[in-house]
C-alpha atoms as a PDB file:
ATOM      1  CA  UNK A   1      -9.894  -4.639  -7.807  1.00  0.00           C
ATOM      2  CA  UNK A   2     -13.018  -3.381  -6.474  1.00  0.00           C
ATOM      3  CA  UNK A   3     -15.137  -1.266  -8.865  1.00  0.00           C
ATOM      4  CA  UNK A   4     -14.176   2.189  -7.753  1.00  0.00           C
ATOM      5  CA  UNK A   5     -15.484   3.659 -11.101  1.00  0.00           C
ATOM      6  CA  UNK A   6     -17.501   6.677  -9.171  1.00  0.00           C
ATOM      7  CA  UNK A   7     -17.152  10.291 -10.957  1.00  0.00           C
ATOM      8  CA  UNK A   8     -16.367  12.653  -8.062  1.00  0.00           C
ATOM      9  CA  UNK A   9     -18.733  14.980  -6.513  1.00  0.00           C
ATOM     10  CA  UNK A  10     -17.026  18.723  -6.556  1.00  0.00           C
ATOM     11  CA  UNK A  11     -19.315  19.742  -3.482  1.00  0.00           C
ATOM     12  CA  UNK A  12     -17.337  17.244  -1.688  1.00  0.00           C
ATOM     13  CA  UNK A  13     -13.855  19.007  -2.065  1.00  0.00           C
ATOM     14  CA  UNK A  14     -13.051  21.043   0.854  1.00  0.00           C
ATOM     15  CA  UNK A  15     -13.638  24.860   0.744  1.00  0.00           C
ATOM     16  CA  UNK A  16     -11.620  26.802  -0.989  1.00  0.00           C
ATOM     17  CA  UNK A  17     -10.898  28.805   2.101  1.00  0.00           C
ATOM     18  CA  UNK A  18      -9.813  26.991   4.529  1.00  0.00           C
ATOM     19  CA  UNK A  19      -7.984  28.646   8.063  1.00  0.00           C
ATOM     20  CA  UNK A  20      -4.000  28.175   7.726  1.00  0.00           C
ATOM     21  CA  UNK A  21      -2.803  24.793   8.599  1.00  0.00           C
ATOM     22  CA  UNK A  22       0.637  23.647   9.804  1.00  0.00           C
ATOM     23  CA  UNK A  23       2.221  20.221   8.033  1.00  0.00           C
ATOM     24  CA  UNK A  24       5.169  18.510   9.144  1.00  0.00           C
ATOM     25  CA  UNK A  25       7.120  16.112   7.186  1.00  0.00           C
ATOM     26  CA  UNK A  26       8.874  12.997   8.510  1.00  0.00           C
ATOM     27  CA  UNK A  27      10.421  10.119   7.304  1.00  0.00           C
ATOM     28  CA  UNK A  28       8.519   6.843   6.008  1.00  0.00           C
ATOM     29  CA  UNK A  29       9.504   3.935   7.415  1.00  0.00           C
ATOM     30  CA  UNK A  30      10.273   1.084   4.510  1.00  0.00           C
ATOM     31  CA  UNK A  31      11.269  -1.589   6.844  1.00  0.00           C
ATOM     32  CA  UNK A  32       7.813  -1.213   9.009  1.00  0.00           C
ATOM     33  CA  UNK A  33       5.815  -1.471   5.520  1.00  0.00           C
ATOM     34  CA  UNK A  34       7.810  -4.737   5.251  1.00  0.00           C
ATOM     35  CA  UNK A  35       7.729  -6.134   8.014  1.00  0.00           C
ATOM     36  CA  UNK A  36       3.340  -5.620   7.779  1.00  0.00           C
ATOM     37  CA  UNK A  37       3.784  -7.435   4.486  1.00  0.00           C
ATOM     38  CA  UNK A  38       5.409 -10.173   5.218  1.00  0.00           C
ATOM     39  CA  UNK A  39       3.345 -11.137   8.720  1.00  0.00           C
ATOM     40  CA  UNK A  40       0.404 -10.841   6.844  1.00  0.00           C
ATOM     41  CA  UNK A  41       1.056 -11.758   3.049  1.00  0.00           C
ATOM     42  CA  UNK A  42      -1.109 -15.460   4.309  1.00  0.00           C
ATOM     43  CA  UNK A  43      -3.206 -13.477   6.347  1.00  0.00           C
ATOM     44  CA  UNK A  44      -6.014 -11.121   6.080  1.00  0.00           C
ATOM     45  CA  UNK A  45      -5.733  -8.376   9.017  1.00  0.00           C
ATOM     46  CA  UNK A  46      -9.567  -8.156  10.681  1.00  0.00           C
ATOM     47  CA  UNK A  47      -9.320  -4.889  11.148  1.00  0.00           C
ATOM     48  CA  UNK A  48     -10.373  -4.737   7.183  1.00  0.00           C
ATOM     49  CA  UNK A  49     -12.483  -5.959   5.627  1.00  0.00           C
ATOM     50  CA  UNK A  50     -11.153  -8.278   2.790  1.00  0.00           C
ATOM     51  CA  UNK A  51     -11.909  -7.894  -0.750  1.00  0.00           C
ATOM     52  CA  UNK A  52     -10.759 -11.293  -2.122  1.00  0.00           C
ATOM     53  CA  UNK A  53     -13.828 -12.173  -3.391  1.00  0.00           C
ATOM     54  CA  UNK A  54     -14.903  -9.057  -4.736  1.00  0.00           C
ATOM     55  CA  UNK A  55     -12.505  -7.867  -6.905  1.00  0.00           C
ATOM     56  CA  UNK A  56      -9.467  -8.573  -5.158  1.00  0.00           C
ATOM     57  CA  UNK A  57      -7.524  -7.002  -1.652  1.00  0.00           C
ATOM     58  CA  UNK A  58      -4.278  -6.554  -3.399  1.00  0.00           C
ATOM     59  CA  UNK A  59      -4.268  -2.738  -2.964  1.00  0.00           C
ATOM     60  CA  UNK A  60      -6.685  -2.635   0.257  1.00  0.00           C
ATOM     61  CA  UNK A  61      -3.143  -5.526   1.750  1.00  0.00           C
ATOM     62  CA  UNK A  62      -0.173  -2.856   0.599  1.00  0.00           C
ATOM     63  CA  UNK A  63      -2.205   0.407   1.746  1.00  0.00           C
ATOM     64  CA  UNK A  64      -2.909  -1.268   5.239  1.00  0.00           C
ATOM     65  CA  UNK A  65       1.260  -2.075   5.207  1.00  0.00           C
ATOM     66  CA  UNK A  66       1.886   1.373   4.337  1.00  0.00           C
ATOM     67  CA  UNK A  67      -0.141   3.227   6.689  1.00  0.00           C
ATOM     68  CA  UNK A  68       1.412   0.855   9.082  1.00  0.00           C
ATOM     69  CA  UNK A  69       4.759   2.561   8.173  1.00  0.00           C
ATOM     70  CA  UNK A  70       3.336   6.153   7.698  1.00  0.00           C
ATOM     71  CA  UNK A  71       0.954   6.233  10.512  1.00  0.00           C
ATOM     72  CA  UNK A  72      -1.238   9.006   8.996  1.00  0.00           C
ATOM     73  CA  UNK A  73      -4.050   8.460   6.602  1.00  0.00           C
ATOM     74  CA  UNK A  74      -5.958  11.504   4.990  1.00  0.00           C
ATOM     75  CA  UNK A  75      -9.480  12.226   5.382  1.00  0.00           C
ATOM     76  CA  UNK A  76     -10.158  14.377   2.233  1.00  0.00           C
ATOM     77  CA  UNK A  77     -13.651  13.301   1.351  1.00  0.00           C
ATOM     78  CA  UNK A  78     -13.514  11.053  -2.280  1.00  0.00           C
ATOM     79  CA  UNK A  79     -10.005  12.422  -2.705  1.00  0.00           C
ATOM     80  CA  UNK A  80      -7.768  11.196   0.436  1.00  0.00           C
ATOM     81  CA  UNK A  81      -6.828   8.144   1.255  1.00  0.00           C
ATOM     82  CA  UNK A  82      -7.986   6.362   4.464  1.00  0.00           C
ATOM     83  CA  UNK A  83     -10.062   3.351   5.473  1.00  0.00           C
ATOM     84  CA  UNK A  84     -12.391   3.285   8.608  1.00  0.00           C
ATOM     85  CA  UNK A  85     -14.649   0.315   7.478  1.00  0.00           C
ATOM     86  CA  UNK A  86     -16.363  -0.963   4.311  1.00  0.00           C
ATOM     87  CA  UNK A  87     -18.905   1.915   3.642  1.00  0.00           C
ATOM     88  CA  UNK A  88     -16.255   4.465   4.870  1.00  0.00           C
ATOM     89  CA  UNK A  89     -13.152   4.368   2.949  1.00  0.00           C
ATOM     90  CA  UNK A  90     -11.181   6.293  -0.223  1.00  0.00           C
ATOM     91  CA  UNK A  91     -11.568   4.714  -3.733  1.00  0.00           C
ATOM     92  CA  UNK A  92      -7.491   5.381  -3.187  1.00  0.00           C
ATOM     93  CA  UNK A  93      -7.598   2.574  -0.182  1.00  0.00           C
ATOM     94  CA  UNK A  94      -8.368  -0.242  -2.571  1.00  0.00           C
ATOM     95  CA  UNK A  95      -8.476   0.950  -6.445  1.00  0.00           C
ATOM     96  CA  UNK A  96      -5.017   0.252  -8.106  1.00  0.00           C
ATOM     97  CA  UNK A  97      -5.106   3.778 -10.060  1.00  0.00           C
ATOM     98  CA  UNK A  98      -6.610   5.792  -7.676  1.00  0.00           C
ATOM     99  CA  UNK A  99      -4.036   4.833  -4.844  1.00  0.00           C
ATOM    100  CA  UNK A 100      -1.147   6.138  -7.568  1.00  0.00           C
ATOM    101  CA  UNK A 101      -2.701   8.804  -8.243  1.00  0.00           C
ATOM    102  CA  UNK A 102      -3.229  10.074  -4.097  1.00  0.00           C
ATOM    103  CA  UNK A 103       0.428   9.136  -3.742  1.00  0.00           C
ATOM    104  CA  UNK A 104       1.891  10.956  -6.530  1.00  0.00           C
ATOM    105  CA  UNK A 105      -0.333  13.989  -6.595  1.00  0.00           C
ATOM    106  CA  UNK A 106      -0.711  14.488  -2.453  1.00  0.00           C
ATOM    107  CA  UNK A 107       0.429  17.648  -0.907  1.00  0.00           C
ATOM    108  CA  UNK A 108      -1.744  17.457   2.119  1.00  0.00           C
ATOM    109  CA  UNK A 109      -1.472  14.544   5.525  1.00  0.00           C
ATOM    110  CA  UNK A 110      -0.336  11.013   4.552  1.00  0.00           C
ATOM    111  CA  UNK A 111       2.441   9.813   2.408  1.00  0.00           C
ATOM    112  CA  UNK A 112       3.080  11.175  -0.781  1.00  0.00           C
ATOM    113  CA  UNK A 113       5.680   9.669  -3.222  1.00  0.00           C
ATOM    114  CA  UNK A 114       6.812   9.164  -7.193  1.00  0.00           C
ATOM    115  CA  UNK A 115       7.443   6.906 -10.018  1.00  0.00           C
ATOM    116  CA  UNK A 116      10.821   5.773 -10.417  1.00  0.00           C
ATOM    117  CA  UNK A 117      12.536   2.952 -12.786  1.00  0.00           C
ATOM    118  CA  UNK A 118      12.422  -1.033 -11.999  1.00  0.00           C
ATOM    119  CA  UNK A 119      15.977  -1.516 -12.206  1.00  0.00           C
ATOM    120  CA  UNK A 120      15.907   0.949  -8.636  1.00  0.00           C
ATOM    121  CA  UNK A 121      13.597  -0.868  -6.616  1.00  0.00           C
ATOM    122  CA  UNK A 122      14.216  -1.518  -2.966  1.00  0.00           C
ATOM    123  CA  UNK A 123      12.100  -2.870  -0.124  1.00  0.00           C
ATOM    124  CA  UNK A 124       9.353  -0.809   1.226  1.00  0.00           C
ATOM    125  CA  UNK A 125       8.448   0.525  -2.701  1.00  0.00           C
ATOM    126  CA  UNK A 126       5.039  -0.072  -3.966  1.00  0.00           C
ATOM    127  CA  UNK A 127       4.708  -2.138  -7.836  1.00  0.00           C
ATOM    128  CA  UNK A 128       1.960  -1.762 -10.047  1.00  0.00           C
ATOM    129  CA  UNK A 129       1.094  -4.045 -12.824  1.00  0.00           C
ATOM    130  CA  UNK A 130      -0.863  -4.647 -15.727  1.00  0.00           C
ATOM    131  CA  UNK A 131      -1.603  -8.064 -16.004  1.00  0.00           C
ATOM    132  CA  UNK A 132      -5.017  -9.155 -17.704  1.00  0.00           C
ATOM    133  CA  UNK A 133      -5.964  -5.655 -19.468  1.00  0.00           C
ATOM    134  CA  UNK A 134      -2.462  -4.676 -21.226  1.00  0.00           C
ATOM    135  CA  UNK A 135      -3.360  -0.841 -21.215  1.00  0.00           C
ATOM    136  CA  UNK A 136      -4.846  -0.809 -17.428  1.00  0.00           C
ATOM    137  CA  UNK A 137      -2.723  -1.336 -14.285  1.00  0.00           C
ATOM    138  CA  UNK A 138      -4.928  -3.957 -12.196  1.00  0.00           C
ATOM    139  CA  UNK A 139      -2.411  -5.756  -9.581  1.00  0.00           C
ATOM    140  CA  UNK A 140      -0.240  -4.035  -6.625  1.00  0.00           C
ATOM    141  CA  UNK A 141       2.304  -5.671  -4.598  1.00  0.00           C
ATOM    142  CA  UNK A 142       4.698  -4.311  -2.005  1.00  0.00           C
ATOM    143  CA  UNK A 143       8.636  -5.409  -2.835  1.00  0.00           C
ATOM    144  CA  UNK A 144      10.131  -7.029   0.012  1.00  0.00           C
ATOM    145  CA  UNK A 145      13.906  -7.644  -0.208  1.00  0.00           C
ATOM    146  CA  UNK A 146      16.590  -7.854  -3.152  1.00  0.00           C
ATOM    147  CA  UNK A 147      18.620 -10.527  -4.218  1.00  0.00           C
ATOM    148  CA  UNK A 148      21.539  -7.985  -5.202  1.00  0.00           C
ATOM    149  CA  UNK A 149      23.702  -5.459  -3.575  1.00  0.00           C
ATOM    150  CA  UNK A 150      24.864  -4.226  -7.155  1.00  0.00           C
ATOM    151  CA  UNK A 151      22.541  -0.979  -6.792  1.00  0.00           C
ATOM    152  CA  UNK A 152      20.587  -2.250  -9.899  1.00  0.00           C
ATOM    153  CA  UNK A 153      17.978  -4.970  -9.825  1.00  0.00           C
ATOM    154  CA  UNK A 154      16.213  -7.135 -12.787  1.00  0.00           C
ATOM    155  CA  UNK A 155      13.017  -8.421 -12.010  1.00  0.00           C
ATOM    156  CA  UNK A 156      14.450 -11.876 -10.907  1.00  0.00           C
ATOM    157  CA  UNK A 157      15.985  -9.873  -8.274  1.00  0.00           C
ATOM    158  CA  UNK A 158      12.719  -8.391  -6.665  1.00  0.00           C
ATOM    159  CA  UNK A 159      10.753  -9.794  -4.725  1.00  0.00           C
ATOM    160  CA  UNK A 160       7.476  -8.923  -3.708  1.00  0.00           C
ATOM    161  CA  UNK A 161       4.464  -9.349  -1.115  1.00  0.00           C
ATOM    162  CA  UNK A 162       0.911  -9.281  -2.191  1.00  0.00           C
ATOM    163  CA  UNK A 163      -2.679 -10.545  -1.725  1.00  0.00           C
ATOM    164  CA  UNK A 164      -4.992 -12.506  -4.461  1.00  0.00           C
ATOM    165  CA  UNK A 165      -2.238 -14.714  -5.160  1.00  0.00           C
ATOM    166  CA  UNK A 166      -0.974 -14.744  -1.911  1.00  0.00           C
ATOM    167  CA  UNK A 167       3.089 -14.322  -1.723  1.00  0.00           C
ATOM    168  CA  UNK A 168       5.348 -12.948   0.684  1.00  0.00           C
ATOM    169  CA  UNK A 169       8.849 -13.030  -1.669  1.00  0.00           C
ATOM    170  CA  UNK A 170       7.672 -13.905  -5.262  1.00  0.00           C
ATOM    171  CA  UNK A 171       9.497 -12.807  -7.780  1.00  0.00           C
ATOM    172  CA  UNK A 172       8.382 -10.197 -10.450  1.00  0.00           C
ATOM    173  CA  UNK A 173      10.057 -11.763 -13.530  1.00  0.00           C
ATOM    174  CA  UNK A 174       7.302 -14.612 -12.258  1.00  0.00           C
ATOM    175  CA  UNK A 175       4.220 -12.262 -13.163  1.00  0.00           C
ATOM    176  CA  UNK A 176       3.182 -12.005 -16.727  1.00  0.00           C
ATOM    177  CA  UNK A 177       2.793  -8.487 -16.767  1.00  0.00           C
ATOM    178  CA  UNK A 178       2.464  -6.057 -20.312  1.00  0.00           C
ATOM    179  CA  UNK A 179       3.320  -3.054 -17.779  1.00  0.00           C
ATOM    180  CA  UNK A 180       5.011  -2.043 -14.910  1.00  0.00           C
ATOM    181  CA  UNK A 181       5.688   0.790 -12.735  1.00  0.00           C
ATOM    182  CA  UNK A 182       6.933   1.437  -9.243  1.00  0.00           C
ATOM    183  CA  UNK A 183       6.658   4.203  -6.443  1.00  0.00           C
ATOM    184  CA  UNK A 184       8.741   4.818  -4.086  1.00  0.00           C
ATOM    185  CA  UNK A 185       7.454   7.060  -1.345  1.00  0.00           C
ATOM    186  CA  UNK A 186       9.254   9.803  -0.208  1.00  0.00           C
ATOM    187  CA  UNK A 187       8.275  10.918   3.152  1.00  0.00           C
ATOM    188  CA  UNK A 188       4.986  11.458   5.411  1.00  0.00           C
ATOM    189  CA  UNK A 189       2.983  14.545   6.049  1.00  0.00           C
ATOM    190  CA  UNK A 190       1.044  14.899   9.223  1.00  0.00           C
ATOM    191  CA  UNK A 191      -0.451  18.394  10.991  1.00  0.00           C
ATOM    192  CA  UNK A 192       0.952  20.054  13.731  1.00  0.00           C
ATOM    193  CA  UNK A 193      -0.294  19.932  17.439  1.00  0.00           C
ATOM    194  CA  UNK A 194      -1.212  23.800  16.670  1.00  0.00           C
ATOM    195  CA  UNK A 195      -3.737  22.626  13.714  1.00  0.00           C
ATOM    196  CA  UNK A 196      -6.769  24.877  13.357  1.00  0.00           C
ATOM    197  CA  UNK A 197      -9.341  22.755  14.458  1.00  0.00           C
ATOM    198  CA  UNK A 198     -11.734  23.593  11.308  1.00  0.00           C
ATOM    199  CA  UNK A 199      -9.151  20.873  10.020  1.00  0.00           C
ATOM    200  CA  UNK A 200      -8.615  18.537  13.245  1.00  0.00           C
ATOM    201  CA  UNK A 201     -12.188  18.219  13.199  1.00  0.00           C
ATOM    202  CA  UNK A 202     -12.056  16.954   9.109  1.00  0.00           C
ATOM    203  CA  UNK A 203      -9.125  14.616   9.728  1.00  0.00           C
ATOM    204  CA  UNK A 204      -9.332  13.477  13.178  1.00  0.00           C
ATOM    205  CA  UNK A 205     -12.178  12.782  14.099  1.00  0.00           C
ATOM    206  CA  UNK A 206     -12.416  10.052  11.210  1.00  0.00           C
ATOM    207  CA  UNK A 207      -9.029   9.249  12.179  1.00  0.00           C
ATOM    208  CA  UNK A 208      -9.574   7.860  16.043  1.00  0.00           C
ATOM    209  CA  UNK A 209     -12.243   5.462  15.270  1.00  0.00           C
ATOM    210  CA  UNK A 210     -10.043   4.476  12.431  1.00  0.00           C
ATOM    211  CA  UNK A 211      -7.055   3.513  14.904  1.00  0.00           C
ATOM    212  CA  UNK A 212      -9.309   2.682  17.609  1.00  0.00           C
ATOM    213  CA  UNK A 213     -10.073  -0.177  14.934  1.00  0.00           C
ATOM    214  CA  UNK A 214      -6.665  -0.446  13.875  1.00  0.00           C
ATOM    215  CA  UNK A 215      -4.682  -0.963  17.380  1.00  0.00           C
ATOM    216  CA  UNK A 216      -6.116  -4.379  18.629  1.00  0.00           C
ATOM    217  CA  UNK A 217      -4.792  -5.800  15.635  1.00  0.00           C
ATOM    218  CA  UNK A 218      -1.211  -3.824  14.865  1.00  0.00           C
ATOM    219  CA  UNK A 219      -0.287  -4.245  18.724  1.00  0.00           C
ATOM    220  CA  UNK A 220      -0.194  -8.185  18.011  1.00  0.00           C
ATOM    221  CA  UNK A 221       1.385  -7.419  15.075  1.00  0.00           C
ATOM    222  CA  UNK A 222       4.049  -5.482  17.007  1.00  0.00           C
ATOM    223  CA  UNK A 223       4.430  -8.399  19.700  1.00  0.00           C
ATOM    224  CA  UNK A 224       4.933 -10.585  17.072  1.00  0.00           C
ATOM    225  CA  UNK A 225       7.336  -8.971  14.806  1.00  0.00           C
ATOM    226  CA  UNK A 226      10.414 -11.454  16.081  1.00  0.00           C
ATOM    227  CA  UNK A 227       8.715 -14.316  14.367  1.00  0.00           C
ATOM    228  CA  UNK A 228       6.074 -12.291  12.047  1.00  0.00           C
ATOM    229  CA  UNK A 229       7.825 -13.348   8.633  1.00  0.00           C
ATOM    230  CA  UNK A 230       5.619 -16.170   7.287  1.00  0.00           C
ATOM    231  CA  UNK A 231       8.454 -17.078   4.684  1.00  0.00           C
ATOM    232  CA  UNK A 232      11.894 -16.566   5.573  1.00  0.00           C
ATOM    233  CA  UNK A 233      13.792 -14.270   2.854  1.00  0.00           C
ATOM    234  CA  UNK A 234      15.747 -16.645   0.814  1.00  0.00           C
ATOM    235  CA  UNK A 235      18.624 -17.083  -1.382  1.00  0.00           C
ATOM    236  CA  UNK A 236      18.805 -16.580  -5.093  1.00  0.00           C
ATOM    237  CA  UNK A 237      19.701 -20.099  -5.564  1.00  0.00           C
ATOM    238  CA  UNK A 238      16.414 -20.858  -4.021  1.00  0.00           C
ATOM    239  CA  UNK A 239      14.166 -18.820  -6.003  1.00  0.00           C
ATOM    240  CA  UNK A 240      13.712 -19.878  -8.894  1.00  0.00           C
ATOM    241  CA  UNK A 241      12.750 -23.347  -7.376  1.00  0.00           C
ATOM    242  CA  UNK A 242      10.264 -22.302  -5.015  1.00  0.00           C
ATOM    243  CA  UNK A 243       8.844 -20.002  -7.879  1.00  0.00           C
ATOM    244  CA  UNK A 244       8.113 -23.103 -10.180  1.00  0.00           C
ATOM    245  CA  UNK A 245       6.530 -24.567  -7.283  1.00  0.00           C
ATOM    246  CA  UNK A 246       4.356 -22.472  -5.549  1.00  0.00           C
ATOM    247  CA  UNK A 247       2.881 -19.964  -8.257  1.00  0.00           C
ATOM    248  CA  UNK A 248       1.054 -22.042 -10.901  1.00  0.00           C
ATOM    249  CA  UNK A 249      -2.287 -20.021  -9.842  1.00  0.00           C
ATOM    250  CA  UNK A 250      -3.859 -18.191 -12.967  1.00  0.00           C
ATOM    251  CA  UNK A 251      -2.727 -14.261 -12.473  1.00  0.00           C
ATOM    252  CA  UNK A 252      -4.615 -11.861  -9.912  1.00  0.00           C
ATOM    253  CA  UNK A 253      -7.077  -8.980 -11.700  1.00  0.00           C
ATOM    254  CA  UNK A 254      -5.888  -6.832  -8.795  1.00  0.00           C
END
């Protein structure tokens, strides 16, 4: 993944006294994050930049389909998680550890989730891997769809969507991983209409030209979505066929 390796600069956390803010908590949607993933597990989005040849867009491709779910990014300076264009984005947008660590430590706007085991995986959940370095996660993918109903799923069972090695429903048990982990996200915080505007100004005004960017591209998406899957979702007598064929790339860094 892109080298994200900056030490963070405490006069760029917010003040310690901020006015009261109002936060709101909705639902994230799994099967919008899926339906992102699969339109554009062949395709690279333009309204972000792509970091296949840099490092790798594996985390930049499942951030962009779960914003599309959430709808909310957050503009915390170093510490939040957004993207408005190369120069201006999170190390949590496209760094592998940094976009666990937003998710499972965020109490402010944007989603906020936690680890749970393999075996409960469902579609919409986020999967982290370490794949070259055995002691450093280095690959995301976004899981797709499940090949059981049994309520417990090996890694035959779940398949995935990612960038670098491009897939839309590979199989994990395909991916020569040392570790794994997997996040499933709990819910989405956004502020209130009634937000002080010390804050609005913060969060939203990053946040228009960020969608402003973003809408060209998503309302396509949306008028596509009826034949947006790339790779129909196939049977489990399928899989392990089109496995051995398509993925004899060597393994993404990220």
């Amino acid at each position: 993944m892109p080298d994200e390796n900056r030490n963070p600069n405490p006069s760029e956390r917010l003040p310690e006294h901020l006015p009261e803010h109002r936060l709101i908590l909705t639902d994230f949607n799994a099967g919008q994050a899926v339906l992102y993933a699969e339109y554009w597990a062949y395709r690279r989005n333009p309204s972000f930049y792509s970091f296949d040849r840099i490092g790798g867009d594996c985390t930049n491709f499942v951030s962009q389909a779960v914003f599309y779910a959430a709808g909310v990014m957050n503009y915390t300076p170093t510490y939040g998680w957004y993207y408005i264009s190369l120069g201006e984005r999170s190390p949590s947008w496209t760094g592998v550890t940094y976009f666990w660590d937003f998710m499972t430590t965020n109490a402010g706007p944007g989603p906020f989730g936690h680890e749970i085991p393999l075996t409960q995986a469902r579609p919409g959940d986020v999967i982290q891997m370490a794949i070259r370095q055995p002691d450093s996660f280095g690959h995301s993918v976004l899981v797709t769809q499940l090949l059981t109903n049994e309520g417990s799923a090996s890694p035959d069972e779940i398949l995935v969507a990612a960038h670098d090695t491009d897939c839309a429903c590979r199989p994990v048990s395909t991916y020569d991983y040392h570790m794994i982990r997997v996040l499933r996200i709990d819910g989405v915080r956004y502020f209130s209409a009634a937000t002080d505007q010390h804050f609005e100004q913060i969060f939203y005004t990053a946040s228009e030209r960020s969608h402003e960017t973003f809408s060209n591209s998503s309302s396509n998406f949306s008028a596509k979505q009826e034949s947006a899957v790339t790779e129909p979702h196939r049977s489990a007598e399928s899989v392990s066929a089109y496995a051995e064929d398509i993925y004899r790339e060597p393994e993404p860094v990220g």
